[in-house]
N, C-alpha and C. Protein backbone atom coordinates (compact mmCIF):
# COMPACT_ATOMS: atom_id res chain seq x y z
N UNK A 1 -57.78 -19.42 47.72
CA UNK A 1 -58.45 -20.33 46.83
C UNK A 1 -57.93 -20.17 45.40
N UNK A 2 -57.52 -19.06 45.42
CA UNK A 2 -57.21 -18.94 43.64
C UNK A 2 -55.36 -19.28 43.49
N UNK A 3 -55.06 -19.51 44.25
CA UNK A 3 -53.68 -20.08 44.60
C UNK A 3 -53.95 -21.88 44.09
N UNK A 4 -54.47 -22.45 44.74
CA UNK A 4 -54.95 -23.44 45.02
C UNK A 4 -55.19 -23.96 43.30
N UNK A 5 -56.23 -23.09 42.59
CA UNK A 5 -56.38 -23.31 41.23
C UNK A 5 -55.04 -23.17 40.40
N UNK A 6 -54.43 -22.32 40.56
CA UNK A 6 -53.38 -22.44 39.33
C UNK A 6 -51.93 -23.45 39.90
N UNK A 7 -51.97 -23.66 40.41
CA UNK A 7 -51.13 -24.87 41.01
C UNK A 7 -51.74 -26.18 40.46
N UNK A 8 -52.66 -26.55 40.10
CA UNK A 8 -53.39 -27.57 39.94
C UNK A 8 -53.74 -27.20 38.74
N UNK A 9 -53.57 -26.29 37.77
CA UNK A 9 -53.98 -25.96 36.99
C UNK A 9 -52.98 -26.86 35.56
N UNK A 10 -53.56 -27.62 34.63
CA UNK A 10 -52.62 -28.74 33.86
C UNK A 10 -51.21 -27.95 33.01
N UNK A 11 -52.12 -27.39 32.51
CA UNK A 11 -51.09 -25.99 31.72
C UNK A 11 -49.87 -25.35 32.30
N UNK A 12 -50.04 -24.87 33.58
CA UNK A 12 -49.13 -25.06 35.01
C UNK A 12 -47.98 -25.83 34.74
N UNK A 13 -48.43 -27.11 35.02
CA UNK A 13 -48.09 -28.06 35.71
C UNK A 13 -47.39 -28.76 34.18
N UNK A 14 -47.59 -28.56 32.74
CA UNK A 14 -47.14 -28.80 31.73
C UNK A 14 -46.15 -28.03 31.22
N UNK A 15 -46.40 -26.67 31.81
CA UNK A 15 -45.44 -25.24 31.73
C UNK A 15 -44.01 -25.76 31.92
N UNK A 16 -44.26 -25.55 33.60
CA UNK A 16 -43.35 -26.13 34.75
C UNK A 16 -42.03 -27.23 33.90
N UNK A 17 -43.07 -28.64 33.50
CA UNK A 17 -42.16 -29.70 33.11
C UNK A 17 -41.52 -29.36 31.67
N UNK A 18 -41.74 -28.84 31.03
CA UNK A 18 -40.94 -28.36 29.96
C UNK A 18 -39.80 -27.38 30.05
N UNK A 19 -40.20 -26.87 31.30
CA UNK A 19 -39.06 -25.33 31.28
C UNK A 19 -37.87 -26.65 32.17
N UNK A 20 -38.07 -27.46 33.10
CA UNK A 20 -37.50 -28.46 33.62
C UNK A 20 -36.51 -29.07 32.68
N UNK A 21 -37.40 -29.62 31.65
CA UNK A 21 -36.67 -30.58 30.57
C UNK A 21 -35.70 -30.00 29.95
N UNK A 22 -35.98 -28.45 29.56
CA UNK A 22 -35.04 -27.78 28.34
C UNK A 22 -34.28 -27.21 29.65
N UNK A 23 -34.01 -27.01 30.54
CA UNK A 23 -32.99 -26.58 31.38
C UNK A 23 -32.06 -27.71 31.46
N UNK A 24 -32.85 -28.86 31.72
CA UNK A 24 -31.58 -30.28 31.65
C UNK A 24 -30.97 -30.47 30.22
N UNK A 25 -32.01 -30.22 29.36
CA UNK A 25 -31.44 -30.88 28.28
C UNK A 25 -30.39 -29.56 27.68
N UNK A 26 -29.67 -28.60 27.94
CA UNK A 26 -29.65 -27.41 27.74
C UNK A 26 -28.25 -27.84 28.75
N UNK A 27 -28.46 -28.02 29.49
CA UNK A 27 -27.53 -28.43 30.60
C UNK A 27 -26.55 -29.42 30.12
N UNK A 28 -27.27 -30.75 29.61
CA UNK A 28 -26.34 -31.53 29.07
C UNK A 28 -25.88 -31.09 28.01
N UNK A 29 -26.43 -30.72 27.28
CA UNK A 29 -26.01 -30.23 25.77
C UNK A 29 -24.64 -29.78 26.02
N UNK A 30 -24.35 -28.67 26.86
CA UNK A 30 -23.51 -27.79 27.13
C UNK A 30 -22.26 -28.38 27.80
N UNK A 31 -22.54 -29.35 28.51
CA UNK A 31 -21.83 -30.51 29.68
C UNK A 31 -21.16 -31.45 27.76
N UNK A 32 -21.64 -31.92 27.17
CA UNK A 32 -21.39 -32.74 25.89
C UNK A 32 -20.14 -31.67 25.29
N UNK A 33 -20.81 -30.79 24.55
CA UNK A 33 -19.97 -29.80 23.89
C UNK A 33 -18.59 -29.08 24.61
N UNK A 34 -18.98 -29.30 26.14
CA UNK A 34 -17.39 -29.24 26.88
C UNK A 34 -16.18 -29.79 26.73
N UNK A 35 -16.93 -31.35 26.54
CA UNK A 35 -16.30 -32.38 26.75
C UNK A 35 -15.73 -33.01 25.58
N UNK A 36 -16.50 -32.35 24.17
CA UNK A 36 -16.14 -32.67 23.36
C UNK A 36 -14.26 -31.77 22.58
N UNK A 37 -14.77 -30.71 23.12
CA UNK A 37 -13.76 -29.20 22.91
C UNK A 37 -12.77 -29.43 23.56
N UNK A 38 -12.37 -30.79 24.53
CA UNK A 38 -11.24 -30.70 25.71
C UNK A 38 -10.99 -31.98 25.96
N UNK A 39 -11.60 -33.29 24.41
CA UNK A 39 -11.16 -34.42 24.23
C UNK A 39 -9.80 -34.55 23.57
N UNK A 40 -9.06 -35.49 24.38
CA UNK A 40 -7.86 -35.28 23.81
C UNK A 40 -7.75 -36.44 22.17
N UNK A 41 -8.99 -37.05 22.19
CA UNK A 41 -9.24 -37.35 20.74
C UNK A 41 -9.42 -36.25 19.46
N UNK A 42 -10.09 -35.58 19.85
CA UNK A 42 -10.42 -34.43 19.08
C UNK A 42 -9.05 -33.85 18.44
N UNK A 43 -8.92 -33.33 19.57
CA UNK A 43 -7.40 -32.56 19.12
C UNK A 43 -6.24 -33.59 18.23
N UNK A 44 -6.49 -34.58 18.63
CA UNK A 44 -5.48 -35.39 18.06
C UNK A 44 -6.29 -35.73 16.03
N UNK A 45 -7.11 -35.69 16.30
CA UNK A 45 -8.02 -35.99 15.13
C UNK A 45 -7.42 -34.51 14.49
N UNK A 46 -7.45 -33.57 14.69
CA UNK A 46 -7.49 -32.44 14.24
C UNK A 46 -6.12 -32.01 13.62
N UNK A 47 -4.55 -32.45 14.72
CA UNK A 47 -3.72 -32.53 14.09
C UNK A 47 -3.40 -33.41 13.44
N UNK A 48 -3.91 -34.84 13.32
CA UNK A 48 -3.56 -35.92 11.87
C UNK A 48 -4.11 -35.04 10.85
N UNK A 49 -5.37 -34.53 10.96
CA UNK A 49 -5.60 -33.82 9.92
C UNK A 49 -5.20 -32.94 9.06
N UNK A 50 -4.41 -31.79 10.00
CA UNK A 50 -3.35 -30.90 9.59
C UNK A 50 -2.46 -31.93 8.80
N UNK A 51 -1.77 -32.33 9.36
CA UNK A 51 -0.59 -32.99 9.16
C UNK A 51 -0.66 -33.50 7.71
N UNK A 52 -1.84 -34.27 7.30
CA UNK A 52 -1.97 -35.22 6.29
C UNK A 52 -2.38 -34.17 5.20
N UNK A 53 -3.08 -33.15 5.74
CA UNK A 53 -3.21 -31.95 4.01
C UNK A 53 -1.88 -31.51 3.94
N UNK A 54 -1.17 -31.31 4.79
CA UNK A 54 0.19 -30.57 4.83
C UNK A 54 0.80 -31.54 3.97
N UNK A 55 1.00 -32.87 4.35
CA UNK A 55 2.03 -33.76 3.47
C UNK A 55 1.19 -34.10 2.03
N UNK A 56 -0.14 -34.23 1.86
CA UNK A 56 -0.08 -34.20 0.42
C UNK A 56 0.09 -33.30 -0.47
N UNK A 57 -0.19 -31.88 -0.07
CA UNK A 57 0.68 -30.80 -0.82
C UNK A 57 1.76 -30.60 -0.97
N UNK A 58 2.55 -31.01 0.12
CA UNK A 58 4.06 -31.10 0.05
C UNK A 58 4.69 -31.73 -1.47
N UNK A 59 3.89 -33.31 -1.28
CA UNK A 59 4.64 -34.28 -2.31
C UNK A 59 4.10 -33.70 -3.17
N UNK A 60 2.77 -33.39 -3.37
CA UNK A 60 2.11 -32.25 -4.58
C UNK A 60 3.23 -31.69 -5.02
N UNK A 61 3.58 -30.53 -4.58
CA UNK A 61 4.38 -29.51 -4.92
C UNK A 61 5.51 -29.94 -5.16
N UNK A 62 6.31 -31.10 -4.56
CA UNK A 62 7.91 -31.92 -4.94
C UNK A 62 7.83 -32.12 -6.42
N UNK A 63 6.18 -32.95 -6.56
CA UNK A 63 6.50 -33.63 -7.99
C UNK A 63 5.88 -32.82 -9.12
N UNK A 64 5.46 -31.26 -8.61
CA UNK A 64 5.34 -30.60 -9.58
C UNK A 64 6.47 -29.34 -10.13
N UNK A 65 6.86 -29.27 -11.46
CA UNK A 65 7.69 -28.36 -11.86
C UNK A 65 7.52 -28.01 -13.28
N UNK A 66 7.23 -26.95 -13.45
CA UNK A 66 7.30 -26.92 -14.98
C UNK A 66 8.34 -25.54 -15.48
N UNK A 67 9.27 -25.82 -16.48
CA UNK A 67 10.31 -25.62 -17.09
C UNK A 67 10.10 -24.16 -17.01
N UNK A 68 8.88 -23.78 -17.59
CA UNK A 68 8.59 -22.19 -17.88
C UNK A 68 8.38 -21.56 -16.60
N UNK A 69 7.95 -22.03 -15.92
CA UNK A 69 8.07 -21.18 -14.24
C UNK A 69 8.88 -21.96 -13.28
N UNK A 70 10.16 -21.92 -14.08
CA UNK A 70 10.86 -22.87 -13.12
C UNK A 70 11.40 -22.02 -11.16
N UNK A 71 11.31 -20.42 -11.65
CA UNK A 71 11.69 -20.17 -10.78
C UNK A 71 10.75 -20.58 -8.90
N UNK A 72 9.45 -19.98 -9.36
CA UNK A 72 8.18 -20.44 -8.76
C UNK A 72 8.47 -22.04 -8.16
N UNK A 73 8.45 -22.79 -9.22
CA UNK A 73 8.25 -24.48 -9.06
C UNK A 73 9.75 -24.64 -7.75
N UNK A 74 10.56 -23.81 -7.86
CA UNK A 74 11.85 -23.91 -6.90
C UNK A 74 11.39 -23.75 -5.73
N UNK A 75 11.15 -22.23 -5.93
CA UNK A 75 10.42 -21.71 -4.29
C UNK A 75 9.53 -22.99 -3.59
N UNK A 76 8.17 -23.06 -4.56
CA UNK A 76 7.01 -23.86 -3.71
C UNK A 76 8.30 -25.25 -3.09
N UNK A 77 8.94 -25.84 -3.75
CA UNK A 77 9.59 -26.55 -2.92
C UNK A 77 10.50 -26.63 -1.65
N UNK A 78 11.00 -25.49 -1.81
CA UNK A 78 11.95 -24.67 -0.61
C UNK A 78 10.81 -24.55 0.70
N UNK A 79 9.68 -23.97 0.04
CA UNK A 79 8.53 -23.51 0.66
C UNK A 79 7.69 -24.83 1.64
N UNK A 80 8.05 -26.10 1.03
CA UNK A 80 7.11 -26.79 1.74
C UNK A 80 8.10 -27.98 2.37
N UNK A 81 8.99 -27.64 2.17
CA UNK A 81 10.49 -28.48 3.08
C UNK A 81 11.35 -27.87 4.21
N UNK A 82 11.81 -28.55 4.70
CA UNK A 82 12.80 -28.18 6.49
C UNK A 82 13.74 -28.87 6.75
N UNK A 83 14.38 -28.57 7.01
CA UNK A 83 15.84 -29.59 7.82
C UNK A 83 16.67 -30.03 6.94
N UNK A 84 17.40 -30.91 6.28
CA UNK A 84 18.05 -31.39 5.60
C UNK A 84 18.00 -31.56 4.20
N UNK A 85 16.33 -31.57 3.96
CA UNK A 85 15.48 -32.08 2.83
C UNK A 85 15.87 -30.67 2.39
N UNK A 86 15.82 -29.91 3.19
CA UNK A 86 15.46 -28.41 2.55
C UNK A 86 16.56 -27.64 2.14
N UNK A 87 17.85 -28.02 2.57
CA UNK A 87 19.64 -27.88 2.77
C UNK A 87 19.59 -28.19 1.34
N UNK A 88 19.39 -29.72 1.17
CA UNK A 88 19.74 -30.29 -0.25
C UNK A 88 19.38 -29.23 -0.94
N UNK A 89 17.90 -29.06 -1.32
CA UNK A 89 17.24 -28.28 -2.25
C UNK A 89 17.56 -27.01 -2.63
N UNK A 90 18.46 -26.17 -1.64
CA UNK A 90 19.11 -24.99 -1.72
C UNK A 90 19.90 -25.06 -1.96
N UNK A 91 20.59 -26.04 -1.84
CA UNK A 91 22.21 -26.52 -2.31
C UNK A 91 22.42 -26.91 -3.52
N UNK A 92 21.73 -27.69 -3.65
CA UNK A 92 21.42 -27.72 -5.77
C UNK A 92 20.70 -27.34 -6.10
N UNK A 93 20.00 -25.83 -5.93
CA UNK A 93 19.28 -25.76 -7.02
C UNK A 93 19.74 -25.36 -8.35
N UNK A 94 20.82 -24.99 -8.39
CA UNK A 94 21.13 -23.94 -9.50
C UNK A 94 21.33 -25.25 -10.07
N UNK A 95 22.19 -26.52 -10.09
CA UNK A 95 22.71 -27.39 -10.77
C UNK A 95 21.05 -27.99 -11.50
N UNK A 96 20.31 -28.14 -10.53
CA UNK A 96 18.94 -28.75 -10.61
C UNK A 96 18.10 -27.85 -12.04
N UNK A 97 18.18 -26.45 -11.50
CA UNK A 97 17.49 -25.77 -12.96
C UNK A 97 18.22 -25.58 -14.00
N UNK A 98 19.39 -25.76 -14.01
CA UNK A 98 20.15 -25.72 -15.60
C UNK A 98 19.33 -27.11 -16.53
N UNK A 99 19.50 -27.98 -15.39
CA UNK A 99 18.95 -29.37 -15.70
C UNK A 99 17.43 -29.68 -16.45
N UNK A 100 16.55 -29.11 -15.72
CA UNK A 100 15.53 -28.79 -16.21
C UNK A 100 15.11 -28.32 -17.84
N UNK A 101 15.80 -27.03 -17.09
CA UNK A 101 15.96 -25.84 -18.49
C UNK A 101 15.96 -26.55 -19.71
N UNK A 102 17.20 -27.05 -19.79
CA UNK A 102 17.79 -28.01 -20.93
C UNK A 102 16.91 -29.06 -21.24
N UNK A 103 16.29 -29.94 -20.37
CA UNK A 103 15.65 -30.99 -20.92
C UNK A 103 14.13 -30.69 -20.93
N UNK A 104 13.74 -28.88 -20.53
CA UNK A 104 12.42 -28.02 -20.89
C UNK A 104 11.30 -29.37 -20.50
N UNK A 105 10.97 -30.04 -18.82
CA UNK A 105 10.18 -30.48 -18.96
C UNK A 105 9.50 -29.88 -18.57
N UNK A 106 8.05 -30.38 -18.54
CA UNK A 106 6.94 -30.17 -17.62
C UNK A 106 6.33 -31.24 -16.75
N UNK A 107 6.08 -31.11 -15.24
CA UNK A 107 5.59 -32.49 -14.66
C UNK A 107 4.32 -31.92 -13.59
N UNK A 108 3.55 -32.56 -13.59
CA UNK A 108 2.34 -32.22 -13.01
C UNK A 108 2.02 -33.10 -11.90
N UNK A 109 1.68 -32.96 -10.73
CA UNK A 109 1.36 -34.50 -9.97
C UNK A 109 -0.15 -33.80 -9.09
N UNK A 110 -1.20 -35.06 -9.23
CA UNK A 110 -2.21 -35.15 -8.72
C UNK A 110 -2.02 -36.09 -7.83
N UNK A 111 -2.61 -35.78 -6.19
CA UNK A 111 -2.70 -36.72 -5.28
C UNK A 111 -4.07 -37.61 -5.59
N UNK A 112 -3.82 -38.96 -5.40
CA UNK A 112 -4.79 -39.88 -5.26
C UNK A 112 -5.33 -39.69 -3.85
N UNK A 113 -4.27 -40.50 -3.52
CA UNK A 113 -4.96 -40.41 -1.60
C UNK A 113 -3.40 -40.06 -0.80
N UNK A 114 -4.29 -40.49 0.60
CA UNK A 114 -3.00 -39.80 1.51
C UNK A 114 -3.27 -40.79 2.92
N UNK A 115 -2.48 -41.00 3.75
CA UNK A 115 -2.42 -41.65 5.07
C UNK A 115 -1.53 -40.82 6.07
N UNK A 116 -1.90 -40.68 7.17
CA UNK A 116 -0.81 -40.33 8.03
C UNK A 116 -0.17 -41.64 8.61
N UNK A 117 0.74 -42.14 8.78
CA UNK A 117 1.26 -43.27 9.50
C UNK A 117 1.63 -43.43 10.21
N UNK A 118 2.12 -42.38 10.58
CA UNK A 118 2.43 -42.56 12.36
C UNK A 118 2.58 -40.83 12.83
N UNK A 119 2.28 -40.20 13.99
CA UNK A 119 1.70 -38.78 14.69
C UNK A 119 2.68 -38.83 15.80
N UNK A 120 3.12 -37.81 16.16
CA UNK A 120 4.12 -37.67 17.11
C UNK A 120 4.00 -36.09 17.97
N UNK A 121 2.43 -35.92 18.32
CA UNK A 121 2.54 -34.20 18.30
C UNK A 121 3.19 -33.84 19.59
N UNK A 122 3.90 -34.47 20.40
CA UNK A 122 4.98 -33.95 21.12
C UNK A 122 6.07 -33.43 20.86
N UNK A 123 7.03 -34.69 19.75
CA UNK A 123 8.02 -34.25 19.40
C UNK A 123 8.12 -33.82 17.87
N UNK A 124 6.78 -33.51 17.22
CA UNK A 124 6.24 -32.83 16.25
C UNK A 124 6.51 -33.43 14.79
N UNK A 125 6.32 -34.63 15.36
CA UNK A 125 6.91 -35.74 13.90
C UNK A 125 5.71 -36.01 13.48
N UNK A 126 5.81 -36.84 12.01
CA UNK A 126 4.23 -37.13 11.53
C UNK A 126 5.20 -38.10 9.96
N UNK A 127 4.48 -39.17 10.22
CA UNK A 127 4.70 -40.00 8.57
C UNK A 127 3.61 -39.75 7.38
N UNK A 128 3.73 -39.53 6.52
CA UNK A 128 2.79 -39.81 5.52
C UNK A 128 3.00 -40.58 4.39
N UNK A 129 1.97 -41.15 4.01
CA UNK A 129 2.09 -42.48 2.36
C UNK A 129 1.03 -41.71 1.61
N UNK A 130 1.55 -41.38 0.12
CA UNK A 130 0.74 -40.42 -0.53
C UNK A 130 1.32 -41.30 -1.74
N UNK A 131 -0.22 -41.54 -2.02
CA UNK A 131 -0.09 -41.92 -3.76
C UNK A 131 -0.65 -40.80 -4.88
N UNK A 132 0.20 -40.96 -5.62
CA UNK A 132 -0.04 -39.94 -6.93
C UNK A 132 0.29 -40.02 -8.32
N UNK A 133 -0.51 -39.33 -9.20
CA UNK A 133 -0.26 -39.64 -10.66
C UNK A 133 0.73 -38.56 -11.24
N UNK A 134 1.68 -38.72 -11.37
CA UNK A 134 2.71 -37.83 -12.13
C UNK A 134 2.62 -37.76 -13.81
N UNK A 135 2.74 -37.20 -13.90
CA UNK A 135 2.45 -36.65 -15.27
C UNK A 135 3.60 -35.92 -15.96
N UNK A 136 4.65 -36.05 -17.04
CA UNK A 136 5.79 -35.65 -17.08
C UNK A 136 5.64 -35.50 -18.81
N UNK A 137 5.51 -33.79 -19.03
CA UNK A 137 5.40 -33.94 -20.12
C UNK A 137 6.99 -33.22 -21.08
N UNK A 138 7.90 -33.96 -22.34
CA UNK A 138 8.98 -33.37 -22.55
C UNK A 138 8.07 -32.62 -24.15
N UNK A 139 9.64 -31.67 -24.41
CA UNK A 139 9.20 -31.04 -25.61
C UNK A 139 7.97 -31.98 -27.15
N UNK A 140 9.22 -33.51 -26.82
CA UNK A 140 8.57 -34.16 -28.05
C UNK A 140 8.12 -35.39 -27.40
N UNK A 141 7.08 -36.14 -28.33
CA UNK A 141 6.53 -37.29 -28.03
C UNK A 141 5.41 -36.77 -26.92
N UNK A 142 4.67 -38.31 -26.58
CA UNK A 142 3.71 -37.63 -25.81
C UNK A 142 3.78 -37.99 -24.13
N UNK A 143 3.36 -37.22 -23.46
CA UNK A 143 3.06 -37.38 -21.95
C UNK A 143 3.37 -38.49 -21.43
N UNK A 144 4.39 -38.77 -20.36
CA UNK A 144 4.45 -40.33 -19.79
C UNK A 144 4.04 -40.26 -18.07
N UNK A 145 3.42 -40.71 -18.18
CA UNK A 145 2.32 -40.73 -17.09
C UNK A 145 2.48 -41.70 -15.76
N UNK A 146 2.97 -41.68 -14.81
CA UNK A 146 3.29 -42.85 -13.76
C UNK A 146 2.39 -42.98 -12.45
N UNK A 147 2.21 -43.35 -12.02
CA UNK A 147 1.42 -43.80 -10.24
C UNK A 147 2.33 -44.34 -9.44
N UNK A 148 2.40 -43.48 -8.46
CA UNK A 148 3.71 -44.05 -7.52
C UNK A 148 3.14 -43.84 -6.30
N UNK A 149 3.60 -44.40 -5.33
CA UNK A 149 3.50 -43.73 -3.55
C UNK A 149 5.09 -43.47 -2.89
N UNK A 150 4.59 -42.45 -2.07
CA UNK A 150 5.70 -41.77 -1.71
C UNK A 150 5.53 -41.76 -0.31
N UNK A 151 6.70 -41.92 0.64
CA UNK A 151 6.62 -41.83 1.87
C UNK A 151 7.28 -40.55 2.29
N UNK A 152 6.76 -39.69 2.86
CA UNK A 152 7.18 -38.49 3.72
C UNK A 152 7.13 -38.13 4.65
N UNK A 153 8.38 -37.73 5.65
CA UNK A 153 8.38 -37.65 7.60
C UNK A 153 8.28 -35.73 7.47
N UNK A 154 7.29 -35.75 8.20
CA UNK A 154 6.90 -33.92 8.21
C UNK A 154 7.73 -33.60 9.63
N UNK A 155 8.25 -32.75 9.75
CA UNK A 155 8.74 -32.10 10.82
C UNK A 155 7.34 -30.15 10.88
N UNK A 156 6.93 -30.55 12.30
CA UNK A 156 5.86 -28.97 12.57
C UNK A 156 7.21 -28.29 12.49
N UNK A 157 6.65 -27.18 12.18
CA UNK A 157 7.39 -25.76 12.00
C UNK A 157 6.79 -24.59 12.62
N UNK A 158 7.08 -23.59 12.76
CA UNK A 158 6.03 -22.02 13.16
C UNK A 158 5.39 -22.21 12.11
N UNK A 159 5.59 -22.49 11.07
CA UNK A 159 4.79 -22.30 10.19
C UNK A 159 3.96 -22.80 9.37
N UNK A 160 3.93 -24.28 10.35
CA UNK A 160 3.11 -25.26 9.67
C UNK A 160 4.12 -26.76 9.62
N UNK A 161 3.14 -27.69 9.08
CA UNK A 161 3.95 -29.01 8.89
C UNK A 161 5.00 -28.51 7.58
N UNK A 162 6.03 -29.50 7.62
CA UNK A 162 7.02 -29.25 6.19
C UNK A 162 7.84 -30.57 5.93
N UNK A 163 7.85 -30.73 4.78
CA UNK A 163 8.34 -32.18 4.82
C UNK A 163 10.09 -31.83 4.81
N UNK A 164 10.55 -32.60 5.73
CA UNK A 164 11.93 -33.50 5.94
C UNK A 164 12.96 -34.43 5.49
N UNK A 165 11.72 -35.11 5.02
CA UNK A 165 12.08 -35.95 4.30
C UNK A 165 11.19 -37.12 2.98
N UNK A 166 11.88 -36.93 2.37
CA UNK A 166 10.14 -38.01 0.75
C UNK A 166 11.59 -39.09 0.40
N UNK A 167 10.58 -40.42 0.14
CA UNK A 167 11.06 -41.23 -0.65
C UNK A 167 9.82 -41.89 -1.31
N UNK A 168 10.66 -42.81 -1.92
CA UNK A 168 9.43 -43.74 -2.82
C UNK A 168 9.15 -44.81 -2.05
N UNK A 169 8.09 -44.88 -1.71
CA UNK A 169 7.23 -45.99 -1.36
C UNK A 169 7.51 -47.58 -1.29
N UNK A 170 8.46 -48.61 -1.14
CA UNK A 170 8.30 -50.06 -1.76
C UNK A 170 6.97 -50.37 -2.39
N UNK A 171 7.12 -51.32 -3.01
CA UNK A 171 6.62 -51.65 -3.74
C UNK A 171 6.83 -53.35 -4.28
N UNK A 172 5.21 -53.60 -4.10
CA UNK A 172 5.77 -55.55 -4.11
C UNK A 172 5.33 -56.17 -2.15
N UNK A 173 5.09 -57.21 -2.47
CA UNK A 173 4.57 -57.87 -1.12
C UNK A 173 6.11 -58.61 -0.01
N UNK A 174 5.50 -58.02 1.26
CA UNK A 174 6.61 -58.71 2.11
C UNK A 174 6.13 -59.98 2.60
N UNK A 175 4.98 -60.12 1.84
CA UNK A 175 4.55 -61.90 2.46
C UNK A 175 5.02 -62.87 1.87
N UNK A 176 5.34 -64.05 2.65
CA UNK A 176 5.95 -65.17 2.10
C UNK A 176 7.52 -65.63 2.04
């Protein structure tokens, strides 16, 4: 008889359906978060992401140099380039910092924004369009200041994305 009561008993029987619910819902939760960890969206979301901080620091660092730490401003560029892009840059630099030296600038560049344009994480390619404010300051007169966009193809590395290759952006409409 006293079997009988707690079987029938509401509290029971309210117990019961809750421990039910949070086992399913506990269940799915876990079933979601699987599925989310082993979407091949995700991952792909994750390397545009890489990719696109990688290339706006890159052009960051291209269009920054200043005269007094010219040695530094060399490296970070060596540092965030690969392949051919990166040949050049070792290949002139010495011609490149006499150049500098002499005309003692300073240039600063802030990224506006950034796009990846096209992702390739097989064969580890990646485009980026990065607009930015350059800032180019010489000994005399004052600061001349430009907004440009720049297109850059990142090649992955062990060691991260690295740009390959930068140009300037067109500019002007292909309609019509």
């Amino acid at each position: 008889m006293a079997r009988a009561a707690t079987t029938r008993n509401p509290l029971v029987i309210a117990a019961t359906a809750l421990v039910v619910v949070a086992a399913a819902a506990a269940g799915w939760g876990g079933w979601e978060r699987y599925d989310a960890a082993h979407d091949d969206a995700a991952s792909y979301a994750q390397a545009r992401d890489a990719a696109l901080a990688a290339g706006e620091q890159a052009v960051q660092n291209m269009n920054t140099l200043d005269h007094r730490t010219l040695e530094e401003g060399l490296d970070s560029w060596e540092e965030s380039t690969t392949g051919d892009l990166h040949r050049q840059l070792v290949e002139g630099r010495d011609a490149f910092a006499k150049q500098i030296e002499a005309a003692k600038t300073v240039s600063t560049a802030k990224v506006l924004s950034g796009a990846v344009t096209e992702l390739d994480e097989r064969a580890g390619r990646a485009g980026v369009m990065v607009a930015l404010r350059v800032t180019v300051t010489a000994p005399k007169g004052d600061p001349a200041v430009k907004e440009s966009r720049m297109l850059g193809t990142l090649t992955r590395t062990p060691e991260g994305w690295k740009l390959s290759a930068l140009g300037q952006a067109p500019v002007g409409s292909t309609a019509g």
